[in-house]
PDB file of N, CA and C in Angstrom:
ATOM      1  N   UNK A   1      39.738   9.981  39.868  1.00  0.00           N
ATOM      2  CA  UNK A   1      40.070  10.598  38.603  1.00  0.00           C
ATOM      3  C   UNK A   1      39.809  12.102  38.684  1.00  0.00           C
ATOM      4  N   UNK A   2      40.571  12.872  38.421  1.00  0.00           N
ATOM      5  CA  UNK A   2      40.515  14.581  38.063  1.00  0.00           C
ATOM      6  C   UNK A   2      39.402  14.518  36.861  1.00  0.00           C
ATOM      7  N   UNK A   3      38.474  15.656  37.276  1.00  0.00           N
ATOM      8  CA  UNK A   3      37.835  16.184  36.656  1.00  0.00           C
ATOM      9  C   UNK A   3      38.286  16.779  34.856  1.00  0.00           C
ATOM     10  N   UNK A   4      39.547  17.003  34.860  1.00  0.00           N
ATOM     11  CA  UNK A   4      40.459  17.849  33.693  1.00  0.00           C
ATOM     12  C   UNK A   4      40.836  16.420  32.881  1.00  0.00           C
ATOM     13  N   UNK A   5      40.489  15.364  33.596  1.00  0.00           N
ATOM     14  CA  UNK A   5      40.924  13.666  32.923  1.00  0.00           C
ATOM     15  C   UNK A   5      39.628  12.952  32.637  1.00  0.00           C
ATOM     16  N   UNK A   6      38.854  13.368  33.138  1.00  0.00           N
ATOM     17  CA  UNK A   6      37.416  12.477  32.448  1.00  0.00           C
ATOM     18  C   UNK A   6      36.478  13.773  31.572  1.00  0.00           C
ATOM     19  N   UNK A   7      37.347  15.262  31.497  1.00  0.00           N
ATOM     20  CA  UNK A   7      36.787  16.326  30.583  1.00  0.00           C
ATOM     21  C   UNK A   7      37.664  15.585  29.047  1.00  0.00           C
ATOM     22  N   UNK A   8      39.055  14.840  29.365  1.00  0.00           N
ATOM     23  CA  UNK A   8      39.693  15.131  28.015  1.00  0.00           C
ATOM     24  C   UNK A   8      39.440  13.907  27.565  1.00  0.00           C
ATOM     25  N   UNK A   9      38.794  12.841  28.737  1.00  0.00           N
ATOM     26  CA  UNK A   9      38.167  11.407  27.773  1.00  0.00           C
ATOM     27  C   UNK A   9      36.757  11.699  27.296  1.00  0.00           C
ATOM     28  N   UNK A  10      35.999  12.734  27.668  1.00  0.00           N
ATOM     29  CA  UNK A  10      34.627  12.705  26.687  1.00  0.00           C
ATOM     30  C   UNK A  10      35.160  13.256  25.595  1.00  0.00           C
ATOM     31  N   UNK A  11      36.260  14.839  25.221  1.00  0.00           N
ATOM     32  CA  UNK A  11      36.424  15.264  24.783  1.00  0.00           C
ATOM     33  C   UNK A  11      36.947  14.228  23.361  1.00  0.00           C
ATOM     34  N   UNK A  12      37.961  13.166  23.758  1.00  0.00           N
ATOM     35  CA  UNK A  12      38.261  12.271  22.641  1.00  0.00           C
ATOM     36  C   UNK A  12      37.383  11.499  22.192  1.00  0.00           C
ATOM     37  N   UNK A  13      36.064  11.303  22.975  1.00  0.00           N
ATOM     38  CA  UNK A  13      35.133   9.963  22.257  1.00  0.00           C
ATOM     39  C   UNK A  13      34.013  11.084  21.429  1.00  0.00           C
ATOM     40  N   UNK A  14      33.636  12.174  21.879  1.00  0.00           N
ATOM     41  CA  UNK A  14      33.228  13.350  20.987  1.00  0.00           C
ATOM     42  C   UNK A  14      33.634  13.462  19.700  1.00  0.00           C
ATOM     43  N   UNK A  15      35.466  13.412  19.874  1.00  0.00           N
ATOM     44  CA  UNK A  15      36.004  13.620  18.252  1.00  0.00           C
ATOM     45  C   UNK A  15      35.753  12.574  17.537  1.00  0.00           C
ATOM     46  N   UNK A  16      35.980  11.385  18.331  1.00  0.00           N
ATOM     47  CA  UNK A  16      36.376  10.382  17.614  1.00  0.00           C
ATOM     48  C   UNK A  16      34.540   9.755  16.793  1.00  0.00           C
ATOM     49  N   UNK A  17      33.601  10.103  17.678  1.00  0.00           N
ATOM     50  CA  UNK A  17      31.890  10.195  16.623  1.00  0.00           C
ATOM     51  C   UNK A  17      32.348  11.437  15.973  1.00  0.00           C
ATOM     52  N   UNK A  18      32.647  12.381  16.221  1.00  0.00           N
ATOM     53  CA  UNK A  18      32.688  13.219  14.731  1.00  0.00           C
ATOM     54  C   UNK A  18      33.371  12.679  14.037  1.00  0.00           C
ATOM     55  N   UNK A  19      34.337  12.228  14.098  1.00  0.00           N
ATOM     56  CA  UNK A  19      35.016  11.681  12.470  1.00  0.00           C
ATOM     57  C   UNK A  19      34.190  10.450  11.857  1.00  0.00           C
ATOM     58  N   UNK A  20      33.841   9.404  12.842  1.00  0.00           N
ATOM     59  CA  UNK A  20      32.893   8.637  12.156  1.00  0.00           C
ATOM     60  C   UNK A  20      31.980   8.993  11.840  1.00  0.00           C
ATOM     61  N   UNK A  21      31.088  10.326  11.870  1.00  0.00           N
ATOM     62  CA  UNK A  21      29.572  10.355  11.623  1.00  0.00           C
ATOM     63  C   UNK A  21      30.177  11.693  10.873  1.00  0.00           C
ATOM     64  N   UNK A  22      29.857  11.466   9.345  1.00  0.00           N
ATOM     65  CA  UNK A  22      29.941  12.826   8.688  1.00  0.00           C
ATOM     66  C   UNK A  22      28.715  13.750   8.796  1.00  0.00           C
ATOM     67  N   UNK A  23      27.508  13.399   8.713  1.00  0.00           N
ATOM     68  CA  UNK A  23      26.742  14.277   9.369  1.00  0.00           C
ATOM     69  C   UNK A  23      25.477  13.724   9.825  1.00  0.00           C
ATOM     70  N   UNK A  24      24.472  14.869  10.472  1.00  0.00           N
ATOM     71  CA  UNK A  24      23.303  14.065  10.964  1.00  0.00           C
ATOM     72  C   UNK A  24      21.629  14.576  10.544  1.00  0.00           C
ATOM     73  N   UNK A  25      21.387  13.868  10.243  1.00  0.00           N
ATOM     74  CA  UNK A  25      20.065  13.944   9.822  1.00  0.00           C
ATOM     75  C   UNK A  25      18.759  13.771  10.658  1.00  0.00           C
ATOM     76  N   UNK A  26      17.621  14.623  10.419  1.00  0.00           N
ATOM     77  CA  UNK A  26      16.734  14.371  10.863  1.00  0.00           C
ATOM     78  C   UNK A  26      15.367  14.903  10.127  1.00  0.00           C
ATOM     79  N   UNK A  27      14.415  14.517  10.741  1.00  0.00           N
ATOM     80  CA  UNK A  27      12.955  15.288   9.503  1.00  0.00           C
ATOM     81  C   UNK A  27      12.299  16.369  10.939  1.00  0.00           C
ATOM     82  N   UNK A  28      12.040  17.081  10.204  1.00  0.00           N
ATOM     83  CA  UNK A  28      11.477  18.439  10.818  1.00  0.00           C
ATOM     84  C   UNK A  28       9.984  18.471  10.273  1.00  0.00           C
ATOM     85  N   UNK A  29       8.779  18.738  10.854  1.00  0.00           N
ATOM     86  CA  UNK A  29       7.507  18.531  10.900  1.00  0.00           C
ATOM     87  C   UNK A  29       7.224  20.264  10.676  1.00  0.00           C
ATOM     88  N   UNK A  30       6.700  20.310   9.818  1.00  0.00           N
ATOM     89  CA  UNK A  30       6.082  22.099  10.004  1.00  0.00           C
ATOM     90  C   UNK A  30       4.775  22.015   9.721  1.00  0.00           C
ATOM     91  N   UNK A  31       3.914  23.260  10.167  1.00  0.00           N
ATOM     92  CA  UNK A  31       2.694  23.541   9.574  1.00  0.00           C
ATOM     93  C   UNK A  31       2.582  24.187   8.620  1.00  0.00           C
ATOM     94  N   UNK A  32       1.663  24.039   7.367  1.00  0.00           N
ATOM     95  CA  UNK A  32       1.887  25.356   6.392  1.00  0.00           C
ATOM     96  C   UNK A  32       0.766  25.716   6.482  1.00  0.00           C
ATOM     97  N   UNK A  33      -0.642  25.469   6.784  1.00  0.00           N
ATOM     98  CA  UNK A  33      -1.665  25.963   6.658  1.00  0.00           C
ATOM     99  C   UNK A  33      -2.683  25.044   7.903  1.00  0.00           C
ATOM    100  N   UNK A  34      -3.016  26.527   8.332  1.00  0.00           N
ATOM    101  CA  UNK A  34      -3.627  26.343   9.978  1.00  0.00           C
ATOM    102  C   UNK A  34      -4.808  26.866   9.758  1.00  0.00           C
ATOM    103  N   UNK A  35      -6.133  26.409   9.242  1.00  0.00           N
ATOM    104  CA  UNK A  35      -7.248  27.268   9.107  1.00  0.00           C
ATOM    105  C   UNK A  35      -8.138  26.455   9.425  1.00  0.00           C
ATOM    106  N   UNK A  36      -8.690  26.393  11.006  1.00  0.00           N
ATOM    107  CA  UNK A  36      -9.654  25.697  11.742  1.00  0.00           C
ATOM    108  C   UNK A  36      -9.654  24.256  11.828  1.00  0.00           C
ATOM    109  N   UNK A  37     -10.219  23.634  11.179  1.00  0.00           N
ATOM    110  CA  UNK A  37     -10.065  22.116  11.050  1.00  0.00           C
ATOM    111  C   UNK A  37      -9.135  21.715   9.909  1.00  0.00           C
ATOM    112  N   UNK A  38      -8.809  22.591   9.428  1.00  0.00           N
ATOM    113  CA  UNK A  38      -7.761  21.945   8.255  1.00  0.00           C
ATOM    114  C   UNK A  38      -6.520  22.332   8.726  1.00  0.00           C
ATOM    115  N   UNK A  39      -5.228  21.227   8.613  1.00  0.00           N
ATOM    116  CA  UNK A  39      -4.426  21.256   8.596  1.00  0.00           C
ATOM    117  C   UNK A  39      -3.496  20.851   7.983  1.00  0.00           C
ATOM    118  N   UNK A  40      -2.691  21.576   7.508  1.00  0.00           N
ATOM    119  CA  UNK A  40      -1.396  20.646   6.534  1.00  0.00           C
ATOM    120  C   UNK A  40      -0.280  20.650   7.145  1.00  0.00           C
ATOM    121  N   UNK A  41       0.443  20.158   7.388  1.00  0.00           N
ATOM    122  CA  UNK A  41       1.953  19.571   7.610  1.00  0.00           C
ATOM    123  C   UNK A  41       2.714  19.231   6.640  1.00  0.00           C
ATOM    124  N   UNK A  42       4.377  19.537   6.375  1.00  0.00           N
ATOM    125  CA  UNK A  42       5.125  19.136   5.837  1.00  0.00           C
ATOM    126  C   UNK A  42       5.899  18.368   6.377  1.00  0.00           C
ATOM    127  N   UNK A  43       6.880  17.591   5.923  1.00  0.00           N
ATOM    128  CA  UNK A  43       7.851  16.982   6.562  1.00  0.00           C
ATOM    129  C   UNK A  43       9.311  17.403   5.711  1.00  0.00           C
ATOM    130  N   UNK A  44      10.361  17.850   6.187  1.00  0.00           N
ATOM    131  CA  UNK A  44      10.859  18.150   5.706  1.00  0.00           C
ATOM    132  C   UNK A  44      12.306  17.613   6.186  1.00  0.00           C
ATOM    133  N   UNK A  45      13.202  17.172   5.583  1.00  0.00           N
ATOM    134  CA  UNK A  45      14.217  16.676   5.739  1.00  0.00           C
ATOM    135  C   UNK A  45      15.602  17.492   6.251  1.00  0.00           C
ATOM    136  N   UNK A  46      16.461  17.297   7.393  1.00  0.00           N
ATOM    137  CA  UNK A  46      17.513  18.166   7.510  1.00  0.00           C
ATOM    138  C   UNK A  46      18.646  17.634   7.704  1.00  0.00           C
ATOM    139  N   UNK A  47      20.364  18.105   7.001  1.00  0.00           N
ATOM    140  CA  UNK A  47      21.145  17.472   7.295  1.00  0.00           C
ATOM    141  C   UNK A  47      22.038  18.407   8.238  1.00  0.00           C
ATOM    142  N   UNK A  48      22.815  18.285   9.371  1.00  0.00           N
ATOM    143  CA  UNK A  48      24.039  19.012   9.805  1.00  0.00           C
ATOM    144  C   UNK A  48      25.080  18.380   9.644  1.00  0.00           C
ATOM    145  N   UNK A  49      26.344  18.985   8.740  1.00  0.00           N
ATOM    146  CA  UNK A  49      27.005  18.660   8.514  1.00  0.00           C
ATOM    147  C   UNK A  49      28.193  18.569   9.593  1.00  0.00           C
ATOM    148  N   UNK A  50      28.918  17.701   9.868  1.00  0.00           N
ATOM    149  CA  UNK A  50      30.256  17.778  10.786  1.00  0.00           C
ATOM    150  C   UNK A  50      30.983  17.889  10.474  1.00  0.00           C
ATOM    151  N   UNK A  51      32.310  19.030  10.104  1.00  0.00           N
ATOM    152  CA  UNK A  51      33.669  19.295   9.878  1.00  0.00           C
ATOM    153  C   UNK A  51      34.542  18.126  10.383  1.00  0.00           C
ATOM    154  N   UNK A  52      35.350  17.335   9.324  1.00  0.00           N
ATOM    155  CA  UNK A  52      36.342  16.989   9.832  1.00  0.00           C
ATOM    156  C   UNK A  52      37.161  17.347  11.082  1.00  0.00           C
ATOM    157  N   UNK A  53      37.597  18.438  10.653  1.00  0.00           N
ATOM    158  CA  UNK A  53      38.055  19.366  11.431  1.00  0.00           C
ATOM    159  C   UNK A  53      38.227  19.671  12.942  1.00  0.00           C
ATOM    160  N   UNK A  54      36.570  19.316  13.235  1.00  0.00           N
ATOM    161  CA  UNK A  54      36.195  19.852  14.311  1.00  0.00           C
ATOM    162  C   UNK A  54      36.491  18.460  15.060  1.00  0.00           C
ATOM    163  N   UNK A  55      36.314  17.489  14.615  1.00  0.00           N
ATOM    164  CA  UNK A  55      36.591  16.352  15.631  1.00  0.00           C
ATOM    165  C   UNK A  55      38.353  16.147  15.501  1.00  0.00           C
ATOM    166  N   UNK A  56      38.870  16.610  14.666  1.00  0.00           N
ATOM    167  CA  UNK A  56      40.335  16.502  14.925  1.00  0.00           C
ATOM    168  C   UNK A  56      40.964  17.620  15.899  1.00  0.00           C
ATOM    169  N   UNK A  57      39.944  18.348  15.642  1.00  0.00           N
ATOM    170  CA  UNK A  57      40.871  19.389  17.186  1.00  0.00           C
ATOM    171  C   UNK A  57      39.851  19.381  18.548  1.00  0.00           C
ATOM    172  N   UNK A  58      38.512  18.179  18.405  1.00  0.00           N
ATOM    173  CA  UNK A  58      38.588  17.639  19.603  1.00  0.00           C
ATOM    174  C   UNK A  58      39.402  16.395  20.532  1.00  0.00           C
ATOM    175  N   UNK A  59      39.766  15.227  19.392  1.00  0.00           N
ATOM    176  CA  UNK A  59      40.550  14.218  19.838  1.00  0.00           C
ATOM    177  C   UNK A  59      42.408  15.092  20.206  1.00  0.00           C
ATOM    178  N   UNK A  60      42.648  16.655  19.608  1.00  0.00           N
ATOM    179  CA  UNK A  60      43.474  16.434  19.850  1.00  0.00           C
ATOM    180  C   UNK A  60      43.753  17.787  21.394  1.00  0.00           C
ATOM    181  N   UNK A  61      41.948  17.984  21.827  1.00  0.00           N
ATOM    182  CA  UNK A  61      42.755  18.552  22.648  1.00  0.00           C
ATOM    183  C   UNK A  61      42.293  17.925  24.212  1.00  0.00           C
ATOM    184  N   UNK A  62      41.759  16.532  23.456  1.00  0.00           N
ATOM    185  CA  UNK A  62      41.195  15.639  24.386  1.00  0.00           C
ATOM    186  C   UNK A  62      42.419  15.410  24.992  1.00  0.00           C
ATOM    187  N   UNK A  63      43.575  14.880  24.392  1.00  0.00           N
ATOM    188  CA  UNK A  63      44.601  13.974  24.504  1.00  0.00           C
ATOM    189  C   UNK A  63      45.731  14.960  25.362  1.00  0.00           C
ATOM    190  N   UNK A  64      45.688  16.311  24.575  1.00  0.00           N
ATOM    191  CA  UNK A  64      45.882  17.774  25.360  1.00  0.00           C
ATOM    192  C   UNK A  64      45.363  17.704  27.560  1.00  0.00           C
ATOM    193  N   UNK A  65      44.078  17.772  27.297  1.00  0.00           N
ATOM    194  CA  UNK A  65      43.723  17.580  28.792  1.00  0.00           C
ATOM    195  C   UNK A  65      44.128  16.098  29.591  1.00  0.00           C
ATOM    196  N   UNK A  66      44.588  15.133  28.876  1.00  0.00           N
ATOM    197  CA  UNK A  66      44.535  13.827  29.652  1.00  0.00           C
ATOM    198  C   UNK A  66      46.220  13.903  29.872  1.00  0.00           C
ATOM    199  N   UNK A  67      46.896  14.547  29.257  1.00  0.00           N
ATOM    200  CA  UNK A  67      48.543  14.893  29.625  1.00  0.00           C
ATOM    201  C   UNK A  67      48.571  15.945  30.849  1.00  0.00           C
ATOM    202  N   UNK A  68      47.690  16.843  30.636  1.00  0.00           N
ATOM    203  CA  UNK A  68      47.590  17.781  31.422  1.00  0.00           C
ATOM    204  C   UNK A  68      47.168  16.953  33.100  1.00  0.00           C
ATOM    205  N   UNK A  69      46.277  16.510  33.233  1.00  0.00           N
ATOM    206  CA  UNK A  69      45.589  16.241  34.055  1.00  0.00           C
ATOM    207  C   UNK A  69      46.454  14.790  34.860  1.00  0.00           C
ATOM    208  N   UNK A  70      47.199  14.416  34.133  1.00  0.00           N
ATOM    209  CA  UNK A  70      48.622  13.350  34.760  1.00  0.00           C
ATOM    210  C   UNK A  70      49.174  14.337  35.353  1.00  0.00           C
ATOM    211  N   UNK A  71      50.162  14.919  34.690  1.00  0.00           N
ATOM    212  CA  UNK A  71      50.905  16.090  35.089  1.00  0.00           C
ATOM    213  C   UNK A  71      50.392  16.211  36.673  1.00  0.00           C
ATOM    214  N   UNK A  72      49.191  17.110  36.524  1.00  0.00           N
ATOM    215  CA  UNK A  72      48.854  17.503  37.285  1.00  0.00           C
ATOM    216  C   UNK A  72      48.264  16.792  38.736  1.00  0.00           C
ATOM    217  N   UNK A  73      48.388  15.685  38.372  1.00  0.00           N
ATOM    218  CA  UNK A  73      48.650  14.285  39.576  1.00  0.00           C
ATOM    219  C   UNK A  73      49.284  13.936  40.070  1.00  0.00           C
ATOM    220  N   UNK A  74      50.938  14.268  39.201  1.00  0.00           N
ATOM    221  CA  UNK A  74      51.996  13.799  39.727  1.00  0.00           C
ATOM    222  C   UNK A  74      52.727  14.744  40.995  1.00  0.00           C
TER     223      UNK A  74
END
């Protein structure tokens, strides 16, 4: 398999979790107060959002490199 053909099959399974996963979450741990033996921590919640978008112009330039990369076999 060409390298330019297993770039444009991650490239489509990339898009294709961005469109299923609208975004991703995780909790973020901070310190707010550091004074010898005392310590406080927060936990704080974060979302990143995923553009539609962005996984539609990865599946479509996945599909882009896997034409390319025939082509370029033949």
């Amino acid at each position: 398999m060409k390298p330019l053909t297993i770039f444009g099959v991650m490239l489509i399974a990339i898009g294709i979790a961005g469109l299923a996963i609208d975004n991703i979450s995780f909790t973020e741990r901070k310190t707010i107060v550091d004074a010898g033996p005392l310590k406080v921590t927060a936990d704080e919640q974060r979302t990143i959002p995923i553009p539609t978008v962005a996984g539609v112009i990865a599946v479509v330039a996945g599909v882009g490199l896997l034409f390319m990369g025939r082509r370029a076999q033949s």
